[in-house]
N, C-alpha and C. Protein backbone atom coordinates (compact mmCIF):
# COMPACT_ATOMS: atom_id res chain seq x y z
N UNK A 1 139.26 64.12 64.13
CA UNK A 1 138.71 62.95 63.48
C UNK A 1 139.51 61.72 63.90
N UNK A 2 138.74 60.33 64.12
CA UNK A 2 139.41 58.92 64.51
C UNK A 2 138.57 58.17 64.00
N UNK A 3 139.23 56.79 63.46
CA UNK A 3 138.50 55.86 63.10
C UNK A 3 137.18 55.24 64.13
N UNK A 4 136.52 55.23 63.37
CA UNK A 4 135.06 54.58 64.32
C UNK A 4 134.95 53.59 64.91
N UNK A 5 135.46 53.58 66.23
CA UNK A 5 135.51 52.57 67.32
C UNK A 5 136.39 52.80 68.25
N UNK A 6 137.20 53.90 67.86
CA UNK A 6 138.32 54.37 68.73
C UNK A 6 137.74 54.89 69.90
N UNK A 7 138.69 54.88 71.07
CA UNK A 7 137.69 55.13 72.44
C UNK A 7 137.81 56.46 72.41
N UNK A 8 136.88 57.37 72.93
CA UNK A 8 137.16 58.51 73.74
C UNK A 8 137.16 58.60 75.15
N UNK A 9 138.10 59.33 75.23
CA UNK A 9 138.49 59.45 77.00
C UNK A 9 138.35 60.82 77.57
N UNK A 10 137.99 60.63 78.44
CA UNK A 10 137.72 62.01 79.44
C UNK A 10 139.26 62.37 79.23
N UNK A 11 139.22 63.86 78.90
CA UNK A 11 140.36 65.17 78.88
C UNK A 11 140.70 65.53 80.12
N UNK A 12 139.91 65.42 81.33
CA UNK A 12 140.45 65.54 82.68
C UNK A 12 139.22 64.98 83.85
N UNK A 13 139.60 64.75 85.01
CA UNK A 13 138.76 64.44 85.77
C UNK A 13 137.31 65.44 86.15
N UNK A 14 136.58 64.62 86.82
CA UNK A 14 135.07 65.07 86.76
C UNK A 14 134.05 64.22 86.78
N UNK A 15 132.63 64.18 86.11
CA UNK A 15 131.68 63.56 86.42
C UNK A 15 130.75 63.77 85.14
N UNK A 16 129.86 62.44 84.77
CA UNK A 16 129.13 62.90 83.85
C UNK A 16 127.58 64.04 83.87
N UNK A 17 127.65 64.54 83.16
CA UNK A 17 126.34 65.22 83.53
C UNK A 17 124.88 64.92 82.85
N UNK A 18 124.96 64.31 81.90
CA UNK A 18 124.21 64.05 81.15
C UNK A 18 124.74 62.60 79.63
N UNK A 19 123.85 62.05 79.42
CA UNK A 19 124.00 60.80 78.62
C UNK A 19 122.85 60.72 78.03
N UNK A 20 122.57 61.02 76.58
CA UNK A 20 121.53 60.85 75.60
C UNK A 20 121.61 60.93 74.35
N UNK A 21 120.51 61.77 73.40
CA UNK A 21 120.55 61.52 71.84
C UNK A 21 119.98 62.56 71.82
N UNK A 22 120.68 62.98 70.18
CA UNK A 22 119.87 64.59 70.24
C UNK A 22 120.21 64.23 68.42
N UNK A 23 119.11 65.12 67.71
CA UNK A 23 119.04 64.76 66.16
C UNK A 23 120.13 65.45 65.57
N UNK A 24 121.05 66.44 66.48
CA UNK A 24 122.07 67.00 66.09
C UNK A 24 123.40 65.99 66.23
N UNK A 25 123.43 65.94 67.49
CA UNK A 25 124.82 65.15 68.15
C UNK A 25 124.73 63.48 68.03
N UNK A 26 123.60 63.31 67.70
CA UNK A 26 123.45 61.56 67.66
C UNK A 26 123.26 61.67 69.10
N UNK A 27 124.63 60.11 69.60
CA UNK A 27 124.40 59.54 71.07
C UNK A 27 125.69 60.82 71.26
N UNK A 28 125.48 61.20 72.63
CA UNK A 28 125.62 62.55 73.53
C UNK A 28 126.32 61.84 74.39
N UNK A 29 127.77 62.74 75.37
CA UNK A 29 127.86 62.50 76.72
C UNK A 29 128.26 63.95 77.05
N UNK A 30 127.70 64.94 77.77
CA UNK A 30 128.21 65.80 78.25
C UNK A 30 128.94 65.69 80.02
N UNK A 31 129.97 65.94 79.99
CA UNK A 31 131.05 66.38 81.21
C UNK A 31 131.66 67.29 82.00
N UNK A 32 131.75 67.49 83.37
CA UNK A 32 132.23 68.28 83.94
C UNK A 32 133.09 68.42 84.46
N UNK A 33 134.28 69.76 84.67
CA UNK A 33 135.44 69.33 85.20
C UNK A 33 135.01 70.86 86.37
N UNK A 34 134.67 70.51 87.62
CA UNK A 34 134.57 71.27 88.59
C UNK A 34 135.52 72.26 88.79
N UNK A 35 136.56 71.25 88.84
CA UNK A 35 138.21 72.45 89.53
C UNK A 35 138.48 73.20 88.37
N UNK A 36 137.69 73.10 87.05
CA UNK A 36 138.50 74.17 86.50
C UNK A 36 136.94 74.71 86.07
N UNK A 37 136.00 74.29 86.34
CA UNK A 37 134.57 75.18 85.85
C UNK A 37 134.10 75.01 84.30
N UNK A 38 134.74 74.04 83.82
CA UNK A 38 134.74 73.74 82.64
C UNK A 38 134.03 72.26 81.69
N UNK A 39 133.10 72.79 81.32
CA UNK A 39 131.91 71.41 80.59
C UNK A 39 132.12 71.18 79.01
N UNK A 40 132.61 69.97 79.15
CA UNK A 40 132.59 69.04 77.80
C UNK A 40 131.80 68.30 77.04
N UNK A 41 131.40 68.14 75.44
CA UNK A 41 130.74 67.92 75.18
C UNK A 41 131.04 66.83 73.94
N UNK A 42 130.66 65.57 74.11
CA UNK A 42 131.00 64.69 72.88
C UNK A 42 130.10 64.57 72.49
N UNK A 43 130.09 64.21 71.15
CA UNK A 43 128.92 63.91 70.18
C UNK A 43 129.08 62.92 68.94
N UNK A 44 128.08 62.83 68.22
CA UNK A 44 128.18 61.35 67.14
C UNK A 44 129.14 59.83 67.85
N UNK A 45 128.84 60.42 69.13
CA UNK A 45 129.42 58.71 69.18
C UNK A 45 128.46 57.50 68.33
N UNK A 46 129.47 56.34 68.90
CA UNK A 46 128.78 54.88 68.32
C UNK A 46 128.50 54.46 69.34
N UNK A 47 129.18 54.51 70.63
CA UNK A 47 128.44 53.74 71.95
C UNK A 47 129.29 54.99 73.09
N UNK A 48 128.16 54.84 73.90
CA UNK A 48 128.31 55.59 75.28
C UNK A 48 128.73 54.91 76.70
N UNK A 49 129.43 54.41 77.18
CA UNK A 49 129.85 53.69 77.79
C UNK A 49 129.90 54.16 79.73
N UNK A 50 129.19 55.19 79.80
CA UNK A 50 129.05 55.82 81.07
C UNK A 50 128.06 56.35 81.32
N UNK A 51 127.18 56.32 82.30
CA UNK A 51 126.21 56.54 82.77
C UNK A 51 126.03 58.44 83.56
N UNK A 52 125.03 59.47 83.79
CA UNK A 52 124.67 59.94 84.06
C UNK A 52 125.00 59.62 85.46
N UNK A 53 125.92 60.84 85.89
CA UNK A 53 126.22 61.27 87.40
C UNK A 53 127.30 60.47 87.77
N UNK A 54 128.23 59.36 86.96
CA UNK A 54 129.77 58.57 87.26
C UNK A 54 130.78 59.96 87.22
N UNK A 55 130.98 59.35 87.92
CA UNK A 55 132.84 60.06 88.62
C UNK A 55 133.54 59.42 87.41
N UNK A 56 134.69 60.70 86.80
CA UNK A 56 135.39 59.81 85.56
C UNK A 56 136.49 60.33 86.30
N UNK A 57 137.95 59.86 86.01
CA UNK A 57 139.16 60.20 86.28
C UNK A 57 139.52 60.47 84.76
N UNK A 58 140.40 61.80 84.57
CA UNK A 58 141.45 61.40 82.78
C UNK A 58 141.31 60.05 82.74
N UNK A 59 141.31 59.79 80.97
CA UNK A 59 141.83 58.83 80.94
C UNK A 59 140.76 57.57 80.83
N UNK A 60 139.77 57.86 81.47
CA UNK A 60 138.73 57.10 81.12
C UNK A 60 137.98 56.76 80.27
N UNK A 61 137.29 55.79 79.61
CA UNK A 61 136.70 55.69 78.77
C UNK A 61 135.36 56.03 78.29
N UNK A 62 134.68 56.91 77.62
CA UNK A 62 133.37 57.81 78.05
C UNK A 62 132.51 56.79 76.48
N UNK A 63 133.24 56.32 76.15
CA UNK A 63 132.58 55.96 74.22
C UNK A 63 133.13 55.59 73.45
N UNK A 64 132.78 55.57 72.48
CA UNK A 64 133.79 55.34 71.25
C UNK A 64 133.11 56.57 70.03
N UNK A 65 134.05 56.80 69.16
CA UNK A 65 133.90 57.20 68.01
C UNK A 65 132.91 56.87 67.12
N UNK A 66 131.87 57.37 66.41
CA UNK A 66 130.73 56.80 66.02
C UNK A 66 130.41 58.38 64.62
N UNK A 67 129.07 57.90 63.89
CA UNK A 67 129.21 59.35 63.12
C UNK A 67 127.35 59.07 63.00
N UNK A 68 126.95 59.21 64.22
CA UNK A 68 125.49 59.17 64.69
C UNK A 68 125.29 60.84 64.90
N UNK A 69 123.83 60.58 64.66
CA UNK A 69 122.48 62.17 64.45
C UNK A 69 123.42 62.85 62.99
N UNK A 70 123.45 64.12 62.87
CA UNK A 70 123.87 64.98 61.64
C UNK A 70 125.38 64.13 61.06
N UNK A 71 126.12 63.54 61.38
CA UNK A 71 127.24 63.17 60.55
C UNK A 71 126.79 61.62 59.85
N UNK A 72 126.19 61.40 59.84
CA UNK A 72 125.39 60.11 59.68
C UNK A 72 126.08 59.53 58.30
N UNK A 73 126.43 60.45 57.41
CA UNK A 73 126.66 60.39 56.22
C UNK A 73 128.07 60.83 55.62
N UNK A 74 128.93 60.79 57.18
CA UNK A 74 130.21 61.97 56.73
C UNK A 74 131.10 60.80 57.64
């Protein structure tokens, strides 16, 4: 848990795979980290800040903290 507006950052390098809304996750960014075969998944953001198919390095900024689709109320 982080206050709502706090950024989230890519956990390691990779690429986005997908950027949308789902009535579960709210606004969505799912991620990939090739070299280790391993896909990440954020959810209830407040803003999405990367586009479908960007190259992220760690460290990058993918969103912010948000409590969109099912946390709406939490």
């Amino acid at each position: 848990f982080a206050p709502k507006g706090t950024w989230v950052v890519a956990p390691t390098s990779g690429y986005i795979s997908r950027v949308g809304t789902s009535n579960l996750g709210g606004k969505v960014v799912w991620m990939i980290d090739p070299a280790r075969n391993q896909t990440y998944y954020f959810a209830h953001l407040d803003s999405q800040m990367v586009q479908t198919g960007t190259q992220v390095r760690q460290g990058d900024v993918l969103g912010t903290v948000g409590n969109t689709g099912n946390a709406r109320y939490t």
